[in-house]
Protein backbone atom coordinates (compact mmCIF):
# COMPACT_ATOMS: atom_id res chain seq x y z
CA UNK A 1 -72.39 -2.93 78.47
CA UNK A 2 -74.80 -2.30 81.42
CA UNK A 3 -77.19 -0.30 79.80
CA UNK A 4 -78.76 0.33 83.37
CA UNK A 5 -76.07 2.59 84.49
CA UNK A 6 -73.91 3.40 81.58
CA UNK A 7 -74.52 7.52 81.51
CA UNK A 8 -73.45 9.13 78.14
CA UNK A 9 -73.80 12.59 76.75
CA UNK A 10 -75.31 13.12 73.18
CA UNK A 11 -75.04 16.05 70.95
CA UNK A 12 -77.69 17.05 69.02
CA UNK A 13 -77.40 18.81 65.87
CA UNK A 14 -80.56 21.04 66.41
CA UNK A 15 -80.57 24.22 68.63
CA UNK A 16 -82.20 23.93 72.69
CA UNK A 17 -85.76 22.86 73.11
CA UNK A 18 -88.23 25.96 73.50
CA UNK A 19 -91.19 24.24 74.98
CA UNK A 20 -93.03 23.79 71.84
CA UNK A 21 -94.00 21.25 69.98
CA UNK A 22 -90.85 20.81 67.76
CA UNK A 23 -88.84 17.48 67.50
CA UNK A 24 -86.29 18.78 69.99
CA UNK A 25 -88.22 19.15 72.90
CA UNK A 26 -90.31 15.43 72.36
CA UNK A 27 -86.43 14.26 71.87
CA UNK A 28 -85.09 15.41 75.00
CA UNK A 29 -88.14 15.17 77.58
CA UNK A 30 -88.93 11.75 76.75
CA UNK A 31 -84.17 10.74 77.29
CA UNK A 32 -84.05 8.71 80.08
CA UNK A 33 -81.91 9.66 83.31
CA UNK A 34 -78.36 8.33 81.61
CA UNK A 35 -78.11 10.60 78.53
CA UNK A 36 -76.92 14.07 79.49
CA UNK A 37 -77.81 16.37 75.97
CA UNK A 38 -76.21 19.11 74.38
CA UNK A 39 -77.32 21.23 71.80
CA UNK A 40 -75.10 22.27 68.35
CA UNK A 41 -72.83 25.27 68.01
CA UNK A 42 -69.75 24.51 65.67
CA UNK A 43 -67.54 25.33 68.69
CA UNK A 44 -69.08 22.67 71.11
CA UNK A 45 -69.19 20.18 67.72
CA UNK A 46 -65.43 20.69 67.42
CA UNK A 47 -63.97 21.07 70.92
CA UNK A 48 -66.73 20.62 73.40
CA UNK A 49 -67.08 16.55 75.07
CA UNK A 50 -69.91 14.19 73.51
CA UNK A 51 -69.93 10.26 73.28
CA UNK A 52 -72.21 10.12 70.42
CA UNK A 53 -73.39 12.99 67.51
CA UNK A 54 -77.02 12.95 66.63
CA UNK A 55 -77.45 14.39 63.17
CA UNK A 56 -81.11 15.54 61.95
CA UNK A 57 -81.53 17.04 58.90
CA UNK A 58 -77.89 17.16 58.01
CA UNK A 59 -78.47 19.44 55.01
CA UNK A 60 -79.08 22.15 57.22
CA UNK A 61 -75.54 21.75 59.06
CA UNK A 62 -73.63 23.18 55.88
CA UNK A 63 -76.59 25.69 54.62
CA UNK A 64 -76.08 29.44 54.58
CA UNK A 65 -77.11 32.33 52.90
CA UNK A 66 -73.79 33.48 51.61
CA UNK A 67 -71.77 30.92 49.67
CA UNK A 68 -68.14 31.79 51.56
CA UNK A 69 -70.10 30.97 54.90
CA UNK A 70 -71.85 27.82 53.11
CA UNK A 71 -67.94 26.71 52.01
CA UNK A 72 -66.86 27.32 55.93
CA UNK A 73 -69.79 25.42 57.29
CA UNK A 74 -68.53 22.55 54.47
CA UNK A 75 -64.67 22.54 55.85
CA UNK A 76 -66.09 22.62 58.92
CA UNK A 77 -67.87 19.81 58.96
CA UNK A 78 -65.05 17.76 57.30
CA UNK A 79 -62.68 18.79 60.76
CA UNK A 80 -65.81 16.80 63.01
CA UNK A 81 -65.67 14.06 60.71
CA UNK A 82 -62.15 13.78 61.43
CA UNK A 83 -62.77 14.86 64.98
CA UNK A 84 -65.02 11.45 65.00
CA UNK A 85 -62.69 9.40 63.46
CA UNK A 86 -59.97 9.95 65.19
CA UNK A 87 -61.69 10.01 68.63
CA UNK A 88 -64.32 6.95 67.77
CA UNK A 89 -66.98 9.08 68.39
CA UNK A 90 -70.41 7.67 66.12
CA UNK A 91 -72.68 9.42 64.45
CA UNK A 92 -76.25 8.47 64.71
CA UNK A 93 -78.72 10.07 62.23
CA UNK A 94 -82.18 10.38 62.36
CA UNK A 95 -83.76 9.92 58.37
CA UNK A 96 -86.61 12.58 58.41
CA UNK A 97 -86.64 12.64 54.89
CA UNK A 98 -85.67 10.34 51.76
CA UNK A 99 -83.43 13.68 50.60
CA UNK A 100 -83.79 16.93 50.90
CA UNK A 101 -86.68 19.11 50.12
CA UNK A 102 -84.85 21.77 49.02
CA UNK A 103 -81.94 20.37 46.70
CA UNK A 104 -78.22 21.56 46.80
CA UNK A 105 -75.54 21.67 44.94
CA UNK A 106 -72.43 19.52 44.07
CA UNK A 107 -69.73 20.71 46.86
CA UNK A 108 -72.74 20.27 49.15
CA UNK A 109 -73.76 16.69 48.21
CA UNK A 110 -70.21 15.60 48.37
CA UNK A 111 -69.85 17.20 51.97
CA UNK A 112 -73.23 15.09 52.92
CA UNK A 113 -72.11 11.91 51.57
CA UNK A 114 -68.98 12.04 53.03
CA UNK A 115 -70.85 12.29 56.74
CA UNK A 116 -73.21 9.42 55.30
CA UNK A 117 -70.17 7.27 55.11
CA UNK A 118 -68.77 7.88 58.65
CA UNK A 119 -72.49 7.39 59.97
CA UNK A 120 -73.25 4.21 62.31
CA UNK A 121 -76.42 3.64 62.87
CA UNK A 122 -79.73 5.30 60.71
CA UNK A 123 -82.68 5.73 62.91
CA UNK A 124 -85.63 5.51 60.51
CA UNK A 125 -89.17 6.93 62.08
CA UNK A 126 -91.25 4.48 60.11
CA UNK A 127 -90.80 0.98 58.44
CA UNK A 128 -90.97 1.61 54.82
CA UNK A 129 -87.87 4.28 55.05
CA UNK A 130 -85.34 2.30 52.98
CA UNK A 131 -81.47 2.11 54.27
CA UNK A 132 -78.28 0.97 52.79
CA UNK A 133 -76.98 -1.36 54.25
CA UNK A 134 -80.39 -2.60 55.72
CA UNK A 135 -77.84 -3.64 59.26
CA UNK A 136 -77.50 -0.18 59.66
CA UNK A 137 -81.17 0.75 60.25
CA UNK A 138 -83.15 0.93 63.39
CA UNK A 139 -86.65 1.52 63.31
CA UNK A 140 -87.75 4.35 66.35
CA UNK A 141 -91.35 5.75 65.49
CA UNK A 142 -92.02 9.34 65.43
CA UNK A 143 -94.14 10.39 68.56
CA UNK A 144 -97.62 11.11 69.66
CA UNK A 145 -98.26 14.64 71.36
CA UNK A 146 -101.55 13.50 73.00
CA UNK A 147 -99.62 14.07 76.39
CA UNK A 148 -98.16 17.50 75.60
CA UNK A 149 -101.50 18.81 74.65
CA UNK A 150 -103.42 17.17 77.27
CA UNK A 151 -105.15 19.54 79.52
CA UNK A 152 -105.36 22.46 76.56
CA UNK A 153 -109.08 23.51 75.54
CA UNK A 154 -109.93 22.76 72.07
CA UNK A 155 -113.11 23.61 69.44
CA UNK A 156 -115.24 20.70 68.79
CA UNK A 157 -114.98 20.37 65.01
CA UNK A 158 -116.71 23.36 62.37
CA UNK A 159 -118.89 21.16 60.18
CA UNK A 160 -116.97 22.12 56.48
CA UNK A 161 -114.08 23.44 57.66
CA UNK A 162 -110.92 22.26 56.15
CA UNK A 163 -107.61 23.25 57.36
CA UNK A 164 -103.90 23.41 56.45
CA UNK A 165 -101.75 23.75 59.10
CA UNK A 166 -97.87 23.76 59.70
CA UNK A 167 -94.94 25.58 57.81
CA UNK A 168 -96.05 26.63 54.20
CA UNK A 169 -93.66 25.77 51.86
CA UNK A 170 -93.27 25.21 47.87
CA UNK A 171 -93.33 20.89 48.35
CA UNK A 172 -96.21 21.40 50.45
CA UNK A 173 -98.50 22.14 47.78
CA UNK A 174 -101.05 24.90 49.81
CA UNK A 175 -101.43 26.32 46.29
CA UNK A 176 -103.02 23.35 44.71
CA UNK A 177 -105.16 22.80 47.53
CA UNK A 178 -106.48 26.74 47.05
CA UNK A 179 -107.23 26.12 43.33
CA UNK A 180 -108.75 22.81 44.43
CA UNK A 181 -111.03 24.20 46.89
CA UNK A 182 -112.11 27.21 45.08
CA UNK A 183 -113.49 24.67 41.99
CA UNK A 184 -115.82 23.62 45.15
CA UNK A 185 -118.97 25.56 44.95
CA UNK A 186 -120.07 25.32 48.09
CA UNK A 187 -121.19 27.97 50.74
CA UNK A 188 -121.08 25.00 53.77
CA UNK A 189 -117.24 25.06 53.28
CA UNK A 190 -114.39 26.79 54.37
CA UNK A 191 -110.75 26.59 54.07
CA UNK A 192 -108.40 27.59 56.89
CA UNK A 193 -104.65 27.92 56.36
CA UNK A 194 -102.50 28.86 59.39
CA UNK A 195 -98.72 28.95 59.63
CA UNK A 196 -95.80 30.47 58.47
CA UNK A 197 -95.09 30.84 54.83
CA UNK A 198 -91.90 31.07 53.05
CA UNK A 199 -90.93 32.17 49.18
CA UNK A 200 -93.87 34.51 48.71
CA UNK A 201 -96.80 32.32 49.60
CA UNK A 202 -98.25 34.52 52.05
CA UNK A 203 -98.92 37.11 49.01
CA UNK A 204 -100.47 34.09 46.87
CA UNK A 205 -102.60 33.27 50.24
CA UNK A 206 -103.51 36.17 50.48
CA UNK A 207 -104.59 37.65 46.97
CA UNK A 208 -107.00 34.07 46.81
CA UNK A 209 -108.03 35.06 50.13
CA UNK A 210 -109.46 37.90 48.74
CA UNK A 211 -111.20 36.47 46.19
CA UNK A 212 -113.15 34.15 48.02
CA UNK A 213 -114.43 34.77 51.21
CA UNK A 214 -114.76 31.29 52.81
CA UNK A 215 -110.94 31.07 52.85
CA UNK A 216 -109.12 32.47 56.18
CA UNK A 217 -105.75 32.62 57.36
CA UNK A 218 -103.41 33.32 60.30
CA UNK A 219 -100.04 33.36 58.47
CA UNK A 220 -97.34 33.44 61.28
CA UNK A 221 -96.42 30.99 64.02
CA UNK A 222 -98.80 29.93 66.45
CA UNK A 223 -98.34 28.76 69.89
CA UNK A 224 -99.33 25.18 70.84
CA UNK A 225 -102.45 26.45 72.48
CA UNK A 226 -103.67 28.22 69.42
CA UNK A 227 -103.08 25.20 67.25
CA UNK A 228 -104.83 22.94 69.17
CA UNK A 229 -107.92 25.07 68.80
CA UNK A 230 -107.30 25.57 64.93
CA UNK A 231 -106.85 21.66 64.87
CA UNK A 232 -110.07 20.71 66.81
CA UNK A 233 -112.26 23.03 65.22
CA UNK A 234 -111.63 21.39 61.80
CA UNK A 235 -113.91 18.74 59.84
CA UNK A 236 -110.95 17.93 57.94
CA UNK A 237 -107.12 18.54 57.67
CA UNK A 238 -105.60 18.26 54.28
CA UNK A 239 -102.18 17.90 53.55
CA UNK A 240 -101.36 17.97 49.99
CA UNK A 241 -97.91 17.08 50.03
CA UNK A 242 -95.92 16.78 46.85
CA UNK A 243 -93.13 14.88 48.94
CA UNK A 244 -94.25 13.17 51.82
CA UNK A 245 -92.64 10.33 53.66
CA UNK A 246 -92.65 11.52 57.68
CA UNK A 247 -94.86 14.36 59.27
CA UNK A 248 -95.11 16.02 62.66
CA UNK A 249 -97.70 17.86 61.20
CA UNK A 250 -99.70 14.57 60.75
CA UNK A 251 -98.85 13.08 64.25
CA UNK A 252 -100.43 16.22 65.48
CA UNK A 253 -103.61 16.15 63.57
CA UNK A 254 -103.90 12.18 64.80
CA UNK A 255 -103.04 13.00 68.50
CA UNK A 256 -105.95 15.39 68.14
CA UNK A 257 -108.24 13.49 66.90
CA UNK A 258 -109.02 14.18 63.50
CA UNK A 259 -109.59 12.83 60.57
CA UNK A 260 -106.94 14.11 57.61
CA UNK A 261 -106.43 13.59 53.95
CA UNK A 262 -102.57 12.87 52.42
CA UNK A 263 -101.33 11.28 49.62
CA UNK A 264 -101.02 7.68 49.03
CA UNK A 265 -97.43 7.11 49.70
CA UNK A 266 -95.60 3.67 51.45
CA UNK A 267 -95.26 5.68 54.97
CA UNK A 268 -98.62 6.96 54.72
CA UNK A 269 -100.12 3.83 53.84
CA UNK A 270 -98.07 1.77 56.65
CA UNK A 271 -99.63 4.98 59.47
CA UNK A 272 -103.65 4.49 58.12
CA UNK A 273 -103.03 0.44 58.71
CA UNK A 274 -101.49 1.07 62.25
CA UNK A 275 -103.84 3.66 63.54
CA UNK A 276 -106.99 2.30 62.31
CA UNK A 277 -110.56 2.82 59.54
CA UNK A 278 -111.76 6.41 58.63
CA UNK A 279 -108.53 8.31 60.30
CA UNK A 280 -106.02 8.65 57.24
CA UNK A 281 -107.80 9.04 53.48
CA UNK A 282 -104.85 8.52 50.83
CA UNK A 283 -104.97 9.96 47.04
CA UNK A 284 -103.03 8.73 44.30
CA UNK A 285 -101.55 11.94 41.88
CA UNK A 286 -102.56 15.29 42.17
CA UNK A 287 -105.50 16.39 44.38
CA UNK A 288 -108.78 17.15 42.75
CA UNK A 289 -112.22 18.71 43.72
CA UNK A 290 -113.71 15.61 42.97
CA UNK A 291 -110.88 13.57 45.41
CA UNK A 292 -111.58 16.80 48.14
CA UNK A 293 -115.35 16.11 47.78
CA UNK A 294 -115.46 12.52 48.07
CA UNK A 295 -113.05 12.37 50.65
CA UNK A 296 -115.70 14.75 53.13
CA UNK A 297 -118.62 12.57 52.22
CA UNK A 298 -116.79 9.25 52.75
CA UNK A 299 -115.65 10.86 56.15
CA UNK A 300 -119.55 11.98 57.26
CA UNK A 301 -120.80 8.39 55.82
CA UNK A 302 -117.77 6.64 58.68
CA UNK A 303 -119.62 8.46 61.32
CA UNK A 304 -117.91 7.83 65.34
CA UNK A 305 -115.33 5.25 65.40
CA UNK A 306 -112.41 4.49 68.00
CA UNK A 307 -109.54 7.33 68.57
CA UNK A 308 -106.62 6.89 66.48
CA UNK A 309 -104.39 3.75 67.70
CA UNK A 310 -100.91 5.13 68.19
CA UNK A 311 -99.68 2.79 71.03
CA UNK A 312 -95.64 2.27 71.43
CA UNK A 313 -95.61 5.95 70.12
CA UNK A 314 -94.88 7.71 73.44
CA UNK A 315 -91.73 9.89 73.92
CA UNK A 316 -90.62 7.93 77.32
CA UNK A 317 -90.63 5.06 74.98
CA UNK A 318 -88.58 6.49 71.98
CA UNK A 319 -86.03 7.53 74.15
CA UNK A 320 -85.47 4.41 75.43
CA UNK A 321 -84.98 2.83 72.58
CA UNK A 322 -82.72 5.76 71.48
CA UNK A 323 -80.58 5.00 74.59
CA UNK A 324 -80.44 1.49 73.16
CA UNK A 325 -79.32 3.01 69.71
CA UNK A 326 -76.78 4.54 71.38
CA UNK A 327 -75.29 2.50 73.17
CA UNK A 328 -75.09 -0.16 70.23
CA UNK A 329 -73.51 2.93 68.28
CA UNK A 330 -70.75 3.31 70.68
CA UNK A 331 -69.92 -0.76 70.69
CA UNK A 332 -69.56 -0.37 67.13
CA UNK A 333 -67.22 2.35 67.33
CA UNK A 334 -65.27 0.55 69.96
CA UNK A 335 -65.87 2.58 72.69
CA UNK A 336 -66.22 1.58 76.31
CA UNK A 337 -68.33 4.36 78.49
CA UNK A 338 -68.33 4.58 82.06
């Protein structure tokens, strides 16, 4: 194939791009010239024209909140795979996670499996991200976003302040990181947590909130220009991840700048090597006062050092090695694009 001029359309299972910072809108401003996207509805997925389905998060394909639209959603996805077979269309997935954060049930995992097996290629965002069979993986790493918030005014950083930042959810562990920094004494520090919570954490936020008044929070969505503020005016991000194998959320806080604390896992470990000293502190188990503590004095004691390195990381980059992906997808599947 002449991957110069070969022009193919992808659909992506993830709704348009709205100008923020989520993965859809790095995805499609960094495709090059020759992939025409589309976005997901079930009607496009079934009748509408594609070369190649991009899955993300596939999980949230058959996921509803009422089980006899779950079991449509399920049935429906079993007509694309047959759609795909039939039509040699491949399926290229995108492995965010090892599984999901949220588990499901058994008609679910069966439904998930069964796309797993029609699935060409895996597109892994970091090394470690293990695939069977290993000549299915390719290896595209997740993006910067020093370009999209070029230009935007930030804080320069609030000596003691710690922040959380980025969806609040149960795996995230904002909960431990409240008891943790409460058992810090004090006054110098505060803890910031901004973004959206889910499954009552807001109230729990909240009510500790209260009790101590060095913790703040803005719990809603906030605009890229607001979190680029929140993000330079911190010491410290800490992301106390019970699961952790890819983060935006982490790519942001590097693209910015600062330094942030995460657990000790293969992915993590494989990002501090790449991007350089005194950018990424790991923990090993649970975090303690005595980890948050010694993690702000080993920071102070680094002093300046180079920005994070995060070269081969831009978006006009990815995409053309997602264009490659593609292409080699479609070979596989025997098709021949013009």
């Amino acid at each position: 194939m002449n991957t110069g001029t070969t022009h193919i359309t992808v659909l992506q299972s993830l709704s348009p791009p709205d100008g923020t910072t989520r993965y859809v809108n790095q995805v499609v401003e960094g495709a090059p010239d020759a992939v025409t996207m589309r976005f997901f509805s079930w009607r496009t997925a079934l009748l509408g024209r594609y070369d190649v389905f991009h899955v993300h998060w596939p999980e949230l394909l058959v996921r509803a909140p009422r089980p006899l639209k779950a079991r449509l959603r399920r049935l429906a996805l079993y007509a694309l795979l047959l759609r795909a077979r039939l039509q040699h269309i491949p399926i290229v997935r995108t492995m965010h996670n090892l599984s999901p954060h949220e588990a499901g049930h058994g008609a679910e995992t069966r439904a998930l499996a069964a796309l797993d097996a029609r699935t060409a290629l895996v597109i892994r965002l970091n090394p470690t991200t293990p695939v069977q069979p290993e000549s299915r993986a390719v290896t595209i790493l997740h993006g910067h976003y020093r370009d999209r918030f070029s230009g935007m005014p930030r804080l320069e950083s609030v000596s003691g302040r710690i922040l959380y930042f980025g969806l609040i959810r149960p795996y995230k562990g904002v909960e431990t990181l409240l008891q943790v920094f409460r058992a810090l004494p004090s006054p110098d520090l505060t803890l910031r947590i901004v973004g959206r919570p889910s499954s009552g954490l807001g109230e729990i936020i909240t009510a500790e909130a209260a009790q101590d008044a060095r913790i703040s929070s803005v719990l809603r969505f906030v605009s890229d220009e607001e979190l680029v503020v929140e993000v330079g005016g911190a010491e410290l991000v800490v992301l106390p991840y019970r699961e952790m194998h890819n983060s935006g959320v982490l790519l942001v806080t590097l693209s910015l700048d600062r330094p942030v604390l995460v657990p000790s896992t293969p992915s993590n470990q494989a990002l501090a090597a790449e991007v350089g000293p005194d950018w990424i502190y790991l923990y090993d188990g649970e975090l303690t006062p005595e980890i948050l503590q010694g993690t702000l004095e080993r920071m102070r004691a680094a002093g300046q050092h180079p920005r994070p390195r995060l070269d081969g990381r831009d978006w006009k980059t990815l995409g053309e090695q997602s264009y490659r992906t593609y292409l080699r997808a479609l070979e596989l599947a025997g098709r021949s694009i013009r």
